[in-house]
Protein backbone atom coordinates (compact mmCIF):
# COMPACT_ATOMS: atom_id res chain seq x y z
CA UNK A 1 17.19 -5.77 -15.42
CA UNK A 2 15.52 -8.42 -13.29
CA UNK A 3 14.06 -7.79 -9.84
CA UNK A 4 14.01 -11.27 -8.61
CA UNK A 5 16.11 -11.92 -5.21
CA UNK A 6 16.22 -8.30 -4.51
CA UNK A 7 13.80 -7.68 -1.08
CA UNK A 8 13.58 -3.77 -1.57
CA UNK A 9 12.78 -3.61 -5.30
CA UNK A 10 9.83 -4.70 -7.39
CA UNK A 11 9.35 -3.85 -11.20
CA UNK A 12 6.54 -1.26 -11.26
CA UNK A 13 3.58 -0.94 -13.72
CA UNK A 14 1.21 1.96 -15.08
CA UNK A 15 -1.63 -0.14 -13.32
CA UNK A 16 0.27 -0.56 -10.14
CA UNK A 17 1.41 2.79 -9.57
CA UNK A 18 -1.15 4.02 -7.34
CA UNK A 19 -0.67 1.42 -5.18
CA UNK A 20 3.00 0.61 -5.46
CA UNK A 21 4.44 3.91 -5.70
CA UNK A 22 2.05 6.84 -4.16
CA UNK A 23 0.06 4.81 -1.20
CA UNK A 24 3.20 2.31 -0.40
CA UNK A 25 5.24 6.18 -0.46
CA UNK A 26 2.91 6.98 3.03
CA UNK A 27 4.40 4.94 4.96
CA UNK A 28 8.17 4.55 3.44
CA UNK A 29 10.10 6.78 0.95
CA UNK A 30 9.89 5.27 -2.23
CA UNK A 31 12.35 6.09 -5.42
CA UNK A 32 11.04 5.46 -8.95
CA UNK A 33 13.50 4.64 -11.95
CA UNK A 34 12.03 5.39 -15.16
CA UNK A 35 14.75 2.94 -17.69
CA UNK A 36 14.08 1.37 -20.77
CA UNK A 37 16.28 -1.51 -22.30
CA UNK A 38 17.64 -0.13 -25.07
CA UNK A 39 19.31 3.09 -22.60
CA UNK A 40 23.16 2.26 -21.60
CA UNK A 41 23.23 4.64 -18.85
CA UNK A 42 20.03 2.75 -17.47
CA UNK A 43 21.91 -0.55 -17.27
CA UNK A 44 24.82 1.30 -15.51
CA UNK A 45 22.24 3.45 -12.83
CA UNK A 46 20.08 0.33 -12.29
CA UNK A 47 22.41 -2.27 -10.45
CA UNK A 48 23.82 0.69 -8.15
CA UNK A 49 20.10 2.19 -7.64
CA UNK A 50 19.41 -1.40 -6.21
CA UNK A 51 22.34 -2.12 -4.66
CA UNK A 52 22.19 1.27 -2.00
CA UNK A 53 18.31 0.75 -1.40
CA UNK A 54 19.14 -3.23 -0.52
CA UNK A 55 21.58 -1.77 1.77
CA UNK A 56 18.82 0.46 3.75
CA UNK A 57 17.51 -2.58 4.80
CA UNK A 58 13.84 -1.86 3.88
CA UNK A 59 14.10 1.85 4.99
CA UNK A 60 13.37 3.01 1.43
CA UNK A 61 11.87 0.80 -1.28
CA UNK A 62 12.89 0.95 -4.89
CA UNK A 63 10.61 1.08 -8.27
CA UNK A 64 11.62 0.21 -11.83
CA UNK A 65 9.68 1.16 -14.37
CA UNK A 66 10.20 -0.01 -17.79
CA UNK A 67 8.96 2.99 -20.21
CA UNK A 68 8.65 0.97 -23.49
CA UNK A 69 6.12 -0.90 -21.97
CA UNK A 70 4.87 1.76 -19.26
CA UNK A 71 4.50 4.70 -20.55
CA UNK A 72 1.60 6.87 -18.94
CA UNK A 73 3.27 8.11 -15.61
CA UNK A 74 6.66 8.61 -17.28
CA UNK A 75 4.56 11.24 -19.36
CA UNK A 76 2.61 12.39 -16.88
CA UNK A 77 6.03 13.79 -14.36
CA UNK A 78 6.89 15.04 -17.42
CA UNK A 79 9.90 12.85 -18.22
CA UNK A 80 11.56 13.66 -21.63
CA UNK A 81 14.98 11.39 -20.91
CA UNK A 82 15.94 8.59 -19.22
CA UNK A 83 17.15 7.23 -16.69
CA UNK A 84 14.95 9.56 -14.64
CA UNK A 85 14.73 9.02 -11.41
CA UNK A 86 11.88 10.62 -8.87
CA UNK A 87 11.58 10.13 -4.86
CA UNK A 88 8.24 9.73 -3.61
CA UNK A 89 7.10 10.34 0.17
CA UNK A 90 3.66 11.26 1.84
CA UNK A 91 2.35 10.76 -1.58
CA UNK A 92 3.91 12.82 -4.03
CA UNK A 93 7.47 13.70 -5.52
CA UNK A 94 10.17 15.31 -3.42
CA UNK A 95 13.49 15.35 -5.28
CA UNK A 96 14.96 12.77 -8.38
CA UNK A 97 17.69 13.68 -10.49
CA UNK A 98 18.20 12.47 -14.43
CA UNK A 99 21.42 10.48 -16.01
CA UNK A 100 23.77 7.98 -14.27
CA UNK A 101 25.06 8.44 -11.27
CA UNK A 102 28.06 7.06 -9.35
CA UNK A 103 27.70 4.98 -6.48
CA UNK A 104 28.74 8.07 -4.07
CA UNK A 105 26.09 10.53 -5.21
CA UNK A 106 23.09 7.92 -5.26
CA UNK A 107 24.09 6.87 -1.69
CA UNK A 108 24.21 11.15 -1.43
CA UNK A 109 20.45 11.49 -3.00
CA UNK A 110 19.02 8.06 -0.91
CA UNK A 111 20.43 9.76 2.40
CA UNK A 112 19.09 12.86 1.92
CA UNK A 113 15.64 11.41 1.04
CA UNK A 114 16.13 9.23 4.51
CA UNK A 115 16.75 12.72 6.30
CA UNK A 116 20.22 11.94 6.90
CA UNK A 117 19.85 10.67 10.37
CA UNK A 118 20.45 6.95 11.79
CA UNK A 119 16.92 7.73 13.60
CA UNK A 120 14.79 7.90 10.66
CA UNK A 121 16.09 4.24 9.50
CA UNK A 122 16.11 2.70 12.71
CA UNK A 123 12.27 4.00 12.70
CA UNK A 124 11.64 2.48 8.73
CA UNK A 125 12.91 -0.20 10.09
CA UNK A 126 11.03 -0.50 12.98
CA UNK A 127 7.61 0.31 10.86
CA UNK A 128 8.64 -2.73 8.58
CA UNK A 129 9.03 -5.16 11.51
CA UNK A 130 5.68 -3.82 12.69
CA UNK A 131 4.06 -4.50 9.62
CA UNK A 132 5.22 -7.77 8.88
CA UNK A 133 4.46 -9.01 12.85
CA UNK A 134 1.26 -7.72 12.06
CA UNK A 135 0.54 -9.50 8.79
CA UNK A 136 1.87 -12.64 10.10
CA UNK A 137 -0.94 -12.35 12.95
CA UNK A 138 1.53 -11.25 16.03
CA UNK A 139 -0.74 -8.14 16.77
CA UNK A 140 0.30 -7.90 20.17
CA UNK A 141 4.15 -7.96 18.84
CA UNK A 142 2.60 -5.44 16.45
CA UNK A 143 1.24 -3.10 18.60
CA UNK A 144 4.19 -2.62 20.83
CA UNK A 145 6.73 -1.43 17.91
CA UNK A 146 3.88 0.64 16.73
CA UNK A 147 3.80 1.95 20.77
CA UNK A 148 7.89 2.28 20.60
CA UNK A 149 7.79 4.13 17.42
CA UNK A 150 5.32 6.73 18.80
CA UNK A 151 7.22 7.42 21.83
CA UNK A 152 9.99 8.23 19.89
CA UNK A 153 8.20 10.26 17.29
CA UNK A 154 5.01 11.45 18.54
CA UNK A 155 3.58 12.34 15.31
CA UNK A 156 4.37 9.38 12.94
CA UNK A 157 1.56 9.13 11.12
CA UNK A 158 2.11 5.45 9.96
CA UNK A 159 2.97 4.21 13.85
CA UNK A 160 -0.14 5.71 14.85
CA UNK A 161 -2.59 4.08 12.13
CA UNK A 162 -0.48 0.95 12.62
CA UNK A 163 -1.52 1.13 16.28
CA UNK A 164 -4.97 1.80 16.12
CA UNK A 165 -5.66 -1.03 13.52
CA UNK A 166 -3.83 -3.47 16.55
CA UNK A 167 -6.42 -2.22 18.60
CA UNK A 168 -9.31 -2.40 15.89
CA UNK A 169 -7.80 -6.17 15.06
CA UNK A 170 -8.62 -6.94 18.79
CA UNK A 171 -12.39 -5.36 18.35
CA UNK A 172 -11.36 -2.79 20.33
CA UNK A 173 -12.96 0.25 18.81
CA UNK A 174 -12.54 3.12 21.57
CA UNK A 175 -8.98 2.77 21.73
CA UNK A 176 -8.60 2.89 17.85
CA UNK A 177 -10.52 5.91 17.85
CA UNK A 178 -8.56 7.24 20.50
CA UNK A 179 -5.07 6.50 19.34
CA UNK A 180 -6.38 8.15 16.12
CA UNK A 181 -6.50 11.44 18.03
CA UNK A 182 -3.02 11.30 18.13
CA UNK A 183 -2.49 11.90 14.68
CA UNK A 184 -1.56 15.77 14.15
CA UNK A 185 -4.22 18.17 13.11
CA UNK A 186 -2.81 18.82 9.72
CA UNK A 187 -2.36 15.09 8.83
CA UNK A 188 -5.96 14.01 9.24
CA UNK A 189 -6.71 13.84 6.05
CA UNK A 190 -3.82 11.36 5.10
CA UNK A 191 -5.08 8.19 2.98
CA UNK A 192 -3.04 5.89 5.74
CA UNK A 193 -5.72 7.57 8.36
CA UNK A 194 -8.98 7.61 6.30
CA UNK A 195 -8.20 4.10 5.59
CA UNK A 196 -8.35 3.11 9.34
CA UNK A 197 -11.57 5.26 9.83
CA UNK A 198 -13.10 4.06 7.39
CA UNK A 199 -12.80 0.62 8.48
CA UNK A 200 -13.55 1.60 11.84
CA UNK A 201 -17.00 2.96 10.08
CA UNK A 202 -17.37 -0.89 8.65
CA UNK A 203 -16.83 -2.70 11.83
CA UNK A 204 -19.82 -0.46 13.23
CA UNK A 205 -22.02 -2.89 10.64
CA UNK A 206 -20.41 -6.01 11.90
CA UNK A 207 -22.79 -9.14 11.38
CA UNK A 208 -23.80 -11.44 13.80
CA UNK A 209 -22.46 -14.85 13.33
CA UNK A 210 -25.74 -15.95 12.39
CA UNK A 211 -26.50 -13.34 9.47
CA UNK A 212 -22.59 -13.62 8.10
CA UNK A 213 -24.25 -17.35 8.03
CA UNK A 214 -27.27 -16.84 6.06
CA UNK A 215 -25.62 -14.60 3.78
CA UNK A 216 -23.09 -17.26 3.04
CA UNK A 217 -25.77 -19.89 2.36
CA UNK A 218 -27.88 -17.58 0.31
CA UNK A 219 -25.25 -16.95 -1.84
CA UNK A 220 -24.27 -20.49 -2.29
CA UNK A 221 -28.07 -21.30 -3.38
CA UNK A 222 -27.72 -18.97 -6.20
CA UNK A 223 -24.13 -18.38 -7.15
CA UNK A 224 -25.21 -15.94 -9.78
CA UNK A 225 -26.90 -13.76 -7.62
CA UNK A 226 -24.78 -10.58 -7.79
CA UNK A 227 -27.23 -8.67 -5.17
CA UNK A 228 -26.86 -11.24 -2.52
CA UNK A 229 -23.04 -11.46 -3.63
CA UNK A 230 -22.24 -7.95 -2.96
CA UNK A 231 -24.76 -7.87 0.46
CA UNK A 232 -22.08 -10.98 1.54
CA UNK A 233 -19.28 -9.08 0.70
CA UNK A 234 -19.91 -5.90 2.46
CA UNK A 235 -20.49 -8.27 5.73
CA UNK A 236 -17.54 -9.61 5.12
CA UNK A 237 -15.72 -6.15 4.77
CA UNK A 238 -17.63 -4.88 8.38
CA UNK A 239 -16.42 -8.09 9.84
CA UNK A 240 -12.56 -6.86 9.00
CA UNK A 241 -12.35 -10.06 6.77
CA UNK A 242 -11.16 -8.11 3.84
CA UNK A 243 -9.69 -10.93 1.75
CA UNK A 244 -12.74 -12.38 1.96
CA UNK A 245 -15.21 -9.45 1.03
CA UNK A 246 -12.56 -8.90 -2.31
CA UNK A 247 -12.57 -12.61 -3.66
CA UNK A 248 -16.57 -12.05 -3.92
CA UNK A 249 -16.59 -8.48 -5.34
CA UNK A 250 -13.59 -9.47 -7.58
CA UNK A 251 -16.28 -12.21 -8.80
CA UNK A 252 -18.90 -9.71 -9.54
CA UNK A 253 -16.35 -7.91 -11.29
CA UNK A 254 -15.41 -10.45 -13.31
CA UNK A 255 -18.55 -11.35 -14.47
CA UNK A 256 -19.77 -8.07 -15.31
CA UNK A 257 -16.95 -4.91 -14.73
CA UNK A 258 -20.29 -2.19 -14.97
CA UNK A 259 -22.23 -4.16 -12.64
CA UNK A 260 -24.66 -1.33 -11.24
CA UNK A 261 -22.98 1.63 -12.61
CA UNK A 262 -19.62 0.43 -10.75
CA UNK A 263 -20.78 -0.24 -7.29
CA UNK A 264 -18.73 -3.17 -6.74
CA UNK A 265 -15.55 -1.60 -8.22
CA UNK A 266 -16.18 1.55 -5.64
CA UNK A 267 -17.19 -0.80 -2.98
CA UNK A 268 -13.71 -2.73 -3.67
CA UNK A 269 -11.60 0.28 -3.27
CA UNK A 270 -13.10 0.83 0.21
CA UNK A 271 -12.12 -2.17 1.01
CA UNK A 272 -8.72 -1.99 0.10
CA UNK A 273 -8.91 1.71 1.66
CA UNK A 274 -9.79 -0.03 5.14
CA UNK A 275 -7.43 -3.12 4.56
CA UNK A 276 -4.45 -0.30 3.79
CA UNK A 277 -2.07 0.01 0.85
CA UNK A 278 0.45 -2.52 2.46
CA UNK A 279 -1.82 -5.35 3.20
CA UNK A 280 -1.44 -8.32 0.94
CA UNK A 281 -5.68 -8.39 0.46
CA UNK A 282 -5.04 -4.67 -1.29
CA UNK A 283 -1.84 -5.62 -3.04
CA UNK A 284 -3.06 -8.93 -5.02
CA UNK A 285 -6.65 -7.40 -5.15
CA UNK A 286 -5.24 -3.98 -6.91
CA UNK A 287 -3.57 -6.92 -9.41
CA UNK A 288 -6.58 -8.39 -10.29
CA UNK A 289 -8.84 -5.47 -10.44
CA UNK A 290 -6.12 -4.23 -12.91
CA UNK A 291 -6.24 -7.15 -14.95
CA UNK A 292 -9.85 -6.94 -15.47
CA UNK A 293 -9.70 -3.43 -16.43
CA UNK A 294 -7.24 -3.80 -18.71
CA UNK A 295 -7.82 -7.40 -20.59
């Protein structure tokens, strides 16, 4: 049951959940298929599971998790048979449903997830093709479907962080702030809006060109320095080059996992709090961290 060609679905691990399933869930439904290879019914639910989310066009996103070799979450939602199948949004599970399926009453379950509305795709959709402009380094592109979105639906939670980290990309700190106070009252507290205070907090530190300088040469004088390492990449991380702060904690990391009771680890996550669940440093960096953890 290969993933490979299919836009909209990714085969999910115990490691990657977190990332993958709950944080990705913030900003876009996300359904979960529990399946092992040995379960018929699985091989019948899978291609149709994938073939209705490819069809949404990137409006929901599809998981597949294999149990045999993934256990842990499969226990922990309490799943006794498969195929299981659980929809994720904002973070946690909303509906799911257990056996196969035909075609009708998946495309049945994936609408109701989606609301049922033609607006709440067109605004997935429009999220999507905000995200990508902005990861492809067309903030200003960006930041107008992010300004689109809002004016259509005030409160979306994932427009409005998208927004203010156009404005925080552009060092403009007031207006991220203030496009932050957008975000309703009882939604503060999302992970999709700590993340862009909290790297509003970092850019507060920012580093002159000339200490981001020394703390690059230091480093290179003594590679195995892990104080000067970690000093480097928490400049990096208030200078919004997140990428950049990972690759050096990621080397810390790898060269000693405990270093200072787990300061780099915690340090890491921050970063990948303040780069967001979606962005390719948090995606690839979540990877390795994982593979470290779990050699």
């Amino acid at each position: 049951m290969a993933t490979a060609g299919l836009q909209h679905t990714l085969d999910g691990t115990d490691q990657g959940f977190m990332a993958d399933v709950v944080e990705a869930s913030m900003t876009q439904p996300v359904i979960v298929d529990f399946w092992a290879p040995w379960c018929g019914p699985c091989r019948t639910l899978g291609p149709i599971l994938e073939k209705v989310v490819e069809g949404k066009k990137g409006a929901v996103k599809l998981v597949k998790i294999n149990t045999e070799e993934h256990p842990a979450y499969a226990g922990q939602l309490g799943v006794r048979s498969i195929p299981a199948v659980y929809a994720f949004h904002k973070g946690r599970p909303v509906d799911g449903f257990m056996g196969a399926l035909p075609e009708s009453q998946v495309s049945a379950f994936v609408e109701r997830l989606l609301g049922g509305t033609d607006s709440a795709q067109v605004i997935a959709e429009a999220l999507a093709q905000a995200e990508a402009a902005s990861q492809a380094g067309d903030i200003t592109l960006a930041a107008e479907i992010y300004a689109a979105i809002i004016q259509e639906d005030e409160g979306n939670t994932a427009a409005i962080a998208g927004l203010a980290r156009c404005y925080l990309a552009n060092g403009d700190t007031e207006r991220a702030l203030a496009t932050l106070d957008l975000v309703p009252e009882a939604r503060r507290n999302e992970s999709i809006v700590k993340g862009v205070r909290l790297a509003i907090e970092m850019a507060a530190d920012a580093p002159a060109p000339t200490e981001l300088d020394a703390a690059v040469s230091a480093v290179s004088a003594n590679p195995g320095d892990h104080d000067k390492r970690y000093e480097l990449a928490e400049q990096y991380a208030a200078a919004g080059r997140y990428k950049d702060a990972a690759d050096h904690l990621l080397i810390i990391l790898s060269a000693r996992l405990g270093w200072e009771d787990g300061k780099a680890k915690t340090k890491l996550l921050q970063v990948f709090d303040a780069a967001g669940a979606t962005d390719p440093v948090t995606i690839e960096g979540r990877r390795r961290l994982a593979s470290l953890m779990f050699a």
